[in-house]
C-alpha atoms as a PDB file:
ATOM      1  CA  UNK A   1       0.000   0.000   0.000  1.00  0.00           C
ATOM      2  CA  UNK A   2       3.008   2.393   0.812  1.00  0.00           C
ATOM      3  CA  UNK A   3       3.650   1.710  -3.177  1.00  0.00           C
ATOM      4  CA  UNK A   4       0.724   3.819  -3.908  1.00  0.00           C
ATOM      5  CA  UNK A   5       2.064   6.708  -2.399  1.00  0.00           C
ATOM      6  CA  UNK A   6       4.436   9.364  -4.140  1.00  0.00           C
ATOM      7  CA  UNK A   7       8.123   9.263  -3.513  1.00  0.00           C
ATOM      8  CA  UNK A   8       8.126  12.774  -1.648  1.00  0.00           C
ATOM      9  CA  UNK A   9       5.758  11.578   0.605  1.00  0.00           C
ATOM     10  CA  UNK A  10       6.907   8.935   0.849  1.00  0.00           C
ATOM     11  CA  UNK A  11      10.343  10.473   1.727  1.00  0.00           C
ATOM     12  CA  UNK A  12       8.735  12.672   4.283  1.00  0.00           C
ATOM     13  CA  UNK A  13       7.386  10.208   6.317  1.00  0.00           C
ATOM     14  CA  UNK A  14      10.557   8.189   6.576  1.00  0.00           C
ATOM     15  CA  UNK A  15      12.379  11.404   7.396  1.00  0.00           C
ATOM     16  CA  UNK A  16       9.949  11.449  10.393  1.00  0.00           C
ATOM     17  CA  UNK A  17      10.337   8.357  11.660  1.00  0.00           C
ATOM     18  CA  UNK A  18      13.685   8.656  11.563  1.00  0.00           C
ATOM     19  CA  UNK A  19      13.187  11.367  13.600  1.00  0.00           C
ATOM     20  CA  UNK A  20      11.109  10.299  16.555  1.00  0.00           C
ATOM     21  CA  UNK A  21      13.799   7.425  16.244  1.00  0.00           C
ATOM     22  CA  UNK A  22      16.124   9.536  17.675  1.00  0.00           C
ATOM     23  CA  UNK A  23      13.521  11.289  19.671  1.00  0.00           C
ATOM     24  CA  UNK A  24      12.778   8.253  21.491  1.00  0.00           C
ATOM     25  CA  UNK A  25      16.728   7.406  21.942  1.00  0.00           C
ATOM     26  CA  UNK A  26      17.307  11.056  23.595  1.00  0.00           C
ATOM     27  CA  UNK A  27      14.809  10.250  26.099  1.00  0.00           C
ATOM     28  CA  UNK A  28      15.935   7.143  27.095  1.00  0.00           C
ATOM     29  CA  UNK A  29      19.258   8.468  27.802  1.00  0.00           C
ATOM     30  CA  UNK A  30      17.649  11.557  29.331  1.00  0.00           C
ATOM     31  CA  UNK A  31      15.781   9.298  31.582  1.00  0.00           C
ATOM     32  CA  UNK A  32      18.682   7.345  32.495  1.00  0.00           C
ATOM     33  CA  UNK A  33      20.570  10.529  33.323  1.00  0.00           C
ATOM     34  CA  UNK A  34      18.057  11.352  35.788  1.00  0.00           C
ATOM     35  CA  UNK A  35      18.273   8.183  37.618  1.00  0.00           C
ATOM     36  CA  UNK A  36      21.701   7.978  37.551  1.00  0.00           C
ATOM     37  CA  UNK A  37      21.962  11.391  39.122  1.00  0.00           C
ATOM     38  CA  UNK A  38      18.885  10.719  41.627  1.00  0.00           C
ATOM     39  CA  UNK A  39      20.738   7.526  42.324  1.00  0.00           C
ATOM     40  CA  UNK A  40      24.207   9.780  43.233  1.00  0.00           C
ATOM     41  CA  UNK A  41      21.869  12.432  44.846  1.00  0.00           C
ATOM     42  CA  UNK A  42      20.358  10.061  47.252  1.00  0.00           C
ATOM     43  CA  UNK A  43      24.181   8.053  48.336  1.00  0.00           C
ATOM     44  CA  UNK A  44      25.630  11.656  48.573  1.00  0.00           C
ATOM     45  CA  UNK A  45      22.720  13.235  51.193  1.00  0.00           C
ATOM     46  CA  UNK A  46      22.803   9.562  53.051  1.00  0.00           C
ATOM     47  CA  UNK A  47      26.331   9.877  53.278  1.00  0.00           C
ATOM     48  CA  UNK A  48      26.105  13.732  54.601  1.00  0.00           C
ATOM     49  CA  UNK A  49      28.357  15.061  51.350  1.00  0.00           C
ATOM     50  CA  UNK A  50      27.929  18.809  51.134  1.00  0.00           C
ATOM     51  CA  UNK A  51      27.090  21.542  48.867  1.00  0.00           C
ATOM     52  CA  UNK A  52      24.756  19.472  47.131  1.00  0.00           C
ATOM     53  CA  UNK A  53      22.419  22.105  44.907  1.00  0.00           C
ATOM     54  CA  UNK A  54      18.798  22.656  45.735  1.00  0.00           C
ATOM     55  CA  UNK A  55      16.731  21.086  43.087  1.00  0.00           C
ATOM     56  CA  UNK A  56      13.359  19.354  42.639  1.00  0.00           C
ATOM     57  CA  UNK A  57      15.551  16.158  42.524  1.00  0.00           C
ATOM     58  CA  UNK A  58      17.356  16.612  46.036  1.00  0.00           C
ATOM     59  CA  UNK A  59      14.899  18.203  47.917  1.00  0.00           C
ATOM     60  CA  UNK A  60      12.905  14.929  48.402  1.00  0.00           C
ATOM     61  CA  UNK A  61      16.161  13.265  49.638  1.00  0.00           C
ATOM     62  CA  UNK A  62      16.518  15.794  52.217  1.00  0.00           C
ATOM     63  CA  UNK A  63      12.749  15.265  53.033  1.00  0.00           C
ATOM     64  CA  UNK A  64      13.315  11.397  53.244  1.00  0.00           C
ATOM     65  CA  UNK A  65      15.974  11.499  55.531  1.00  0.00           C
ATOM     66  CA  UNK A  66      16.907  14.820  57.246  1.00  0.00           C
ATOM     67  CA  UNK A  67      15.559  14.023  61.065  1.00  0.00           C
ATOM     68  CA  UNK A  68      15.410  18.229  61.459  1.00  0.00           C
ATOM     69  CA  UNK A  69      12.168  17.989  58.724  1.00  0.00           C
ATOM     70  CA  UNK A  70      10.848  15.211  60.196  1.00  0.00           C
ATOM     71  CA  UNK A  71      10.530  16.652  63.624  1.00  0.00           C
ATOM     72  CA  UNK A  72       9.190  19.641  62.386  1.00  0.00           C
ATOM     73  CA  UNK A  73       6.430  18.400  60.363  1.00  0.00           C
ATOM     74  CA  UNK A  74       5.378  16.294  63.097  1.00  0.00           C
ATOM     75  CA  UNK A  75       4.919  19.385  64.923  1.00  0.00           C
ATOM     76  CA  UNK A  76       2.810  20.769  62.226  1.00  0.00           C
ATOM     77  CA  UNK A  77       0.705  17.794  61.913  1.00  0.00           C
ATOM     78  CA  UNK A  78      -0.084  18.115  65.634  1.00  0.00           C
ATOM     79  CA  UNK A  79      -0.950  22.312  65.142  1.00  0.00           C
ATOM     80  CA  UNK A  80      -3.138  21.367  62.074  1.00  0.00           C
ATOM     81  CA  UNK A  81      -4.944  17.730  63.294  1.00  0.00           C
ATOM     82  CA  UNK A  82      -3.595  16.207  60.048  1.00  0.00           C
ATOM     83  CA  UNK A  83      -1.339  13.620  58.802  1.00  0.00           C
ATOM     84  CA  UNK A  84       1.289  13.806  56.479  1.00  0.00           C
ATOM     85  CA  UNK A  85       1.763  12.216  52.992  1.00  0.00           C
ATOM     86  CA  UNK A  86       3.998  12.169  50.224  1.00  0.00           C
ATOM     87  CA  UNK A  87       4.255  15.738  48.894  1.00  0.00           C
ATOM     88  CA  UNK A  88       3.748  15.512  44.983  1.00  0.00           C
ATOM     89  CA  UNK A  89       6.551  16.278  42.245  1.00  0.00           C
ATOM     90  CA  UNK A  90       5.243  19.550  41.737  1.00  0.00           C
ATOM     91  CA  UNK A  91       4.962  20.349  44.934  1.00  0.00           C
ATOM     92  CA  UNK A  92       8.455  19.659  45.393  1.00  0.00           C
ATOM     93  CA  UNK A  93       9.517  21.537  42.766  1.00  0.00           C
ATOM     94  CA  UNK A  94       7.465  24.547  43.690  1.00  0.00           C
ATOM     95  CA  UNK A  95       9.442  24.305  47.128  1.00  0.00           C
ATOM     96  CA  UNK A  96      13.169  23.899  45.482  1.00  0.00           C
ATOM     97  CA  UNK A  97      12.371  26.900  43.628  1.00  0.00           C
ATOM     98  CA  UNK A  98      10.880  29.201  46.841  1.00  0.00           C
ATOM     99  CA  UNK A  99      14.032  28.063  48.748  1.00  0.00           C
ATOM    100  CA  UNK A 100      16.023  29.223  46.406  1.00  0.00           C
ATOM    101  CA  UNK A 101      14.235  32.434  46.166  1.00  0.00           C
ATOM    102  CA  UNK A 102      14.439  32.912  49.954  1.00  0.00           C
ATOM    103  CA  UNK A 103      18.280  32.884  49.566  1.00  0.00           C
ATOM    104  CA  UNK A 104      19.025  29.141  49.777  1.00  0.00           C
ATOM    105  CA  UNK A 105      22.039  27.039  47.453  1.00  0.00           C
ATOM    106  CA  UNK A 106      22.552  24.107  49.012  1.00  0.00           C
ATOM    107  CA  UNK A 107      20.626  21.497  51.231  1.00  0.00           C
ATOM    108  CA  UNK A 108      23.451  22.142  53.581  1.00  0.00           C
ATOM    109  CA  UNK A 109      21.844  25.925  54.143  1.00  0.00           C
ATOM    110  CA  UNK A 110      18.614  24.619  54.165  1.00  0.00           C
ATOM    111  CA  UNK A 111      19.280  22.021  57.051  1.00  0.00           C
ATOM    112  CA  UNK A 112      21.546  24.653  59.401  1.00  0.00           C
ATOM    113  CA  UNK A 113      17.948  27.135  58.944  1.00  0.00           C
ATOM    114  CA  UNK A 114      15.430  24.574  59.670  1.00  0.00           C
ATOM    115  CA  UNK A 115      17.190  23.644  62.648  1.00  0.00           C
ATOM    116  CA  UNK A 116      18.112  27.550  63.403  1.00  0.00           C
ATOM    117  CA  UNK A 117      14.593  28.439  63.271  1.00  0.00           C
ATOM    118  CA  UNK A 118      12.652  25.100  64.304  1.00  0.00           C
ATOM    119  CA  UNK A 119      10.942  26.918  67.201  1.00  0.00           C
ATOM    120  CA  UNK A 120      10.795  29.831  65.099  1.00  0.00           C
ATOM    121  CA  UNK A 121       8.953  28.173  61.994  1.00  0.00           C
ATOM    122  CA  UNK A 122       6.583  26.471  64.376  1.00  0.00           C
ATOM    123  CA  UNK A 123       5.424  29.303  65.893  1.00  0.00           C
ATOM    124  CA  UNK A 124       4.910  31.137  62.890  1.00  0.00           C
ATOM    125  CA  UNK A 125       3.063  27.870  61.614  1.00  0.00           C
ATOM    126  CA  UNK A 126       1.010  28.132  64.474  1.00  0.00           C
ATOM    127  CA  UNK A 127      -0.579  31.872  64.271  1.00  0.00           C
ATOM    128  CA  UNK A 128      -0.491  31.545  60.226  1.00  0.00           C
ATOM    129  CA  UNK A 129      -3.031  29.015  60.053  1.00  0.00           C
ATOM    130  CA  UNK A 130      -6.305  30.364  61.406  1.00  0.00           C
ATOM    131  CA  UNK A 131      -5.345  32.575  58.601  1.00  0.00           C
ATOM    132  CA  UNK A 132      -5.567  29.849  55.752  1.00  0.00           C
ATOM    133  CA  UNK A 133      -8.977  28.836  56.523  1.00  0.00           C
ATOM    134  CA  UNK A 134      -7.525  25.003  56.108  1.00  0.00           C
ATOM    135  CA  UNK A 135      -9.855  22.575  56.140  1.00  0.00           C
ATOM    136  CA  UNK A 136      -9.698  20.277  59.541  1.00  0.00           C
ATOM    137  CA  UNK A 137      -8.054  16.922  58.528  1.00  0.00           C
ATOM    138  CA  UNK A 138      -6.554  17.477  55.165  1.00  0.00           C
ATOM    139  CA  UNK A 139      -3.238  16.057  55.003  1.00  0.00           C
ATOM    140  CA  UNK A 140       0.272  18.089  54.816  1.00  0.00           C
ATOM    141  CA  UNK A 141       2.912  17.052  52.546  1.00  0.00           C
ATOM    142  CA  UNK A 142       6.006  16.001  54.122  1.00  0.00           C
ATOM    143  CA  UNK A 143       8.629  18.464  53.786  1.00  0.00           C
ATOM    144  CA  UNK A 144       6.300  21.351  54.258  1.00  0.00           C
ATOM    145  CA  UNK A 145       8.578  22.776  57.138  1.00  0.00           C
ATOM    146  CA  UNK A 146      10.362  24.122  54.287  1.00  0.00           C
ATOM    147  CA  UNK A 147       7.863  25.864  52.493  1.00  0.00           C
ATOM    148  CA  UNK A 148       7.473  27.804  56.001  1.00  0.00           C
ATOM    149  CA  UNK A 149      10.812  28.038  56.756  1.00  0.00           C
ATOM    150  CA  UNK A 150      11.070  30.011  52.646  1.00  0.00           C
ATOM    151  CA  UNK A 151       7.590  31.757  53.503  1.00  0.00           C
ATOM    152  CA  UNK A 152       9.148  32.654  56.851  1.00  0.00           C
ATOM    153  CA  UNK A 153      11.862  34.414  55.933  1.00  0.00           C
ATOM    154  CA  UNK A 154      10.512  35.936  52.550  1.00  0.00           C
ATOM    155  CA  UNK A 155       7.494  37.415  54.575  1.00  0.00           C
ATOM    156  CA  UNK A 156       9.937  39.155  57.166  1.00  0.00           C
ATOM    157  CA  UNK A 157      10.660  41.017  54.169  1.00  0.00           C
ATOM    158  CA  UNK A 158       7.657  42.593  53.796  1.00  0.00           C
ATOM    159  CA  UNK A 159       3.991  41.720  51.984  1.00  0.00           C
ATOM    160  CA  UNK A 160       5.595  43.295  48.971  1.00  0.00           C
ATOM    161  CA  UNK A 161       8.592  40.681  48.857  1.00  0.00           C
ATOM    162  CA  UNK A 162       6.044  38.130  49.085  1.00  0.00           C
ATOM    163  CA  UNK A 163       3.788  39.562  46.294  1.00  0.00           C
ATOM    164  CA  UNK A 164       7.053  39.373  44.348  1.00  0.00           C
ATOM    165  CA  UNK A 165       8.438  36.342  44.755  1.00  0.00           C
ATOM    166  CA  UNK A 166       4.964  34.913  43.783  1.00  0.00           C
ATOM    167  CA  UNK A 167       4.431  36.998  40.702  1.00  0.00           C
ATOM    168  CA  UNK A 168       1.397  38.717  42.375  1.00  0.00           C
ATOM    169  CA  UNK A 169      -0.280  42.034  42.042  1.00  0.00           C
ATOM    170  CA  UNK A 170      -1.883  43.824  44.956  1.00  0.00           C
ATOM    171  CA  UNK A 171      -5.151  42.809  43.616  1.00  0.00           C
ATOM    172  CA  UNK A 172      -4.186  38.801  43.349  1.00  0.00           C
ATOM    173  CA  UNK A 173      -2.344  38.455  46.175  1.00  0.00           C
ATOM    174  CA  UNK A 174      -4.452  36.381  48.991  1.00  0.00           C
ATOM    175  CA  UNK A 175      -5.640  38.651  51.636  1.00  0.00           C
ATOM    176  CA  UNK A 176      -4.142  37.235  54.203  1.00  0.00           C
ATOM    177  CA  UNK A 177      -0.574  38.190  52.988  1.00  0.00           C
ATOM    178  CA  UNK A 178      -0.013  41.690  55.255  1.00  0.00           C
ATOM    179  CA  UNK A 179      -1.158  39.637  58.247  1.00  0.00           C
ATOM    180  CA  UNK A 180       1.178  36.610  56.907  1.00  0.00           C
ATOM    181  CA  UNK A 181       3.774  39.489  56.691  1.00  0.00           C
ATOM    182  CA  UNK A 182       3.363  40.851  60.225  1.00  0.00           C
ATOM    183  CA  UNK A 183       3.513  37.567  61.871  1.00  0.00           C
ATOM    184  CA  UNK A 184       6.614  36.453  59.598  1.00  0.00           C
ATOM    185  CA  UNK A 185       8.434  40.281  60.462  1.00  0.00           C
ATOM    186  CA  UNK A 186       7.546  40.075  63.941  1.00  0.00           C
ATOM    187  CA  UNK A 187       9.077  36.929  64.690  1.00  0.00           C
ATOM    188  CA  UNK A 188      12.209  37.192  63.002  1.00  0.00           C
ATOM    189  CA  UNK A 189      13.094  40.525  64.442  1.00  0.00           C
ATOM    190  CA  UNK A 190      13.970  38.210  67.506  1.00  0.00           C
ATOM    191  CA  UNK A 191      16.754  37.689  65.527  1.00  0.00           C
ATOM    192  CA  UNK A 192      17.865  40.838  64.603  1.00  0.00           C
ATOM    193  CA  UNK A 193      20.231  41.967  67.418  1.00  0.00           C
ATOM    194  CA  UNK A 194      21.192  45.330  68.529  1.00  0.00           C
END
């Protein structure tokens, strides 16, 4: 039946086989990459290496396996009434990116801060989420002592930092970013020394 068909089709469609060929190739190696270096990622953090980037790839190593994020989100999920599950990839990625955002490089930073400001990021967990209007019993993600610990130290800089760092106009930001802001300002200034 291919017979039937003129040569420059005919040519065409070859051509674009030959491409998704190679398509499919790259992406097997792509994927392969990216368990190889999830693979490295994960005997690195296990082994306590340092300076190991934050990226949506690492982050859920150091949520695995850091004892610091653990204990922390336990403390949340006794604030909120909820359990904790699996945060998903997007989630994860939308966290790498924050931390980064809020000043963070490596998981090395992020570690020394959570356990810094472990009282700190509880407490401001704990007067943040009457804000939220969270519904009672809906699970947190594990790692979420993160996302505070970013929103944390982003909000001590103001409801305009936060507005910015999210891409938001006064008119889309949620309203309860000033209060967020207050509460995130107020508590940090403990560290600010004279």
């Amino acid at each position: 039946l291919q017979d039937a068909y003129p040569p420059e089709i005919k040519r065409k469609f070859y051509r674009i086989a030959a491409l998704l060929e190679i398509a499919e190739a790259e992406f097997l190696s792509l994927r392969n990459q990216k368990n190889t270096y999830k693979r490295s990622v994960d005997i690195r953090v296990q082994a306590d290496v340092r300076n190991i980037a934050i990226d949506p790839v690492s982050l859920p190593t150091l949520i695995a396996f850091e004892p610091v994020v653990h204990e922390i989100d336990r403390r949340f999920a006794a604030i909120a009434g909820a359990t904790l599950e699996s945060a998903k990839s997007a989630t994860i990625e939308h966290w790498a990116n924050l931390s980064i955002k809020a000043g963070f490089a490596t998981l090395d930073d992020l570690r020394r801060a959570l356990t810094k400001y472990s009282d700190d990021i509880t407490e401001y967990f704990r007067l943040c989420i009457p804000l939220w209007n969270r519904p009672v019993n809906r699970p947190l993600s594990k790692g979420v002592c993160i996302f505070q610990l970013a929103m944390l130290l982003i909000g001590a800089q103001g409801e305009d930092k936060l507005r910015e760092v999210f891409g938001l106009s006064n008119s889309d930001s949620p309203p309860w970013f000033p209060k967020q802001a207050a509460i995130a300002a107020e508590i940090f200034s403990k560290h600010k020394g004279p």
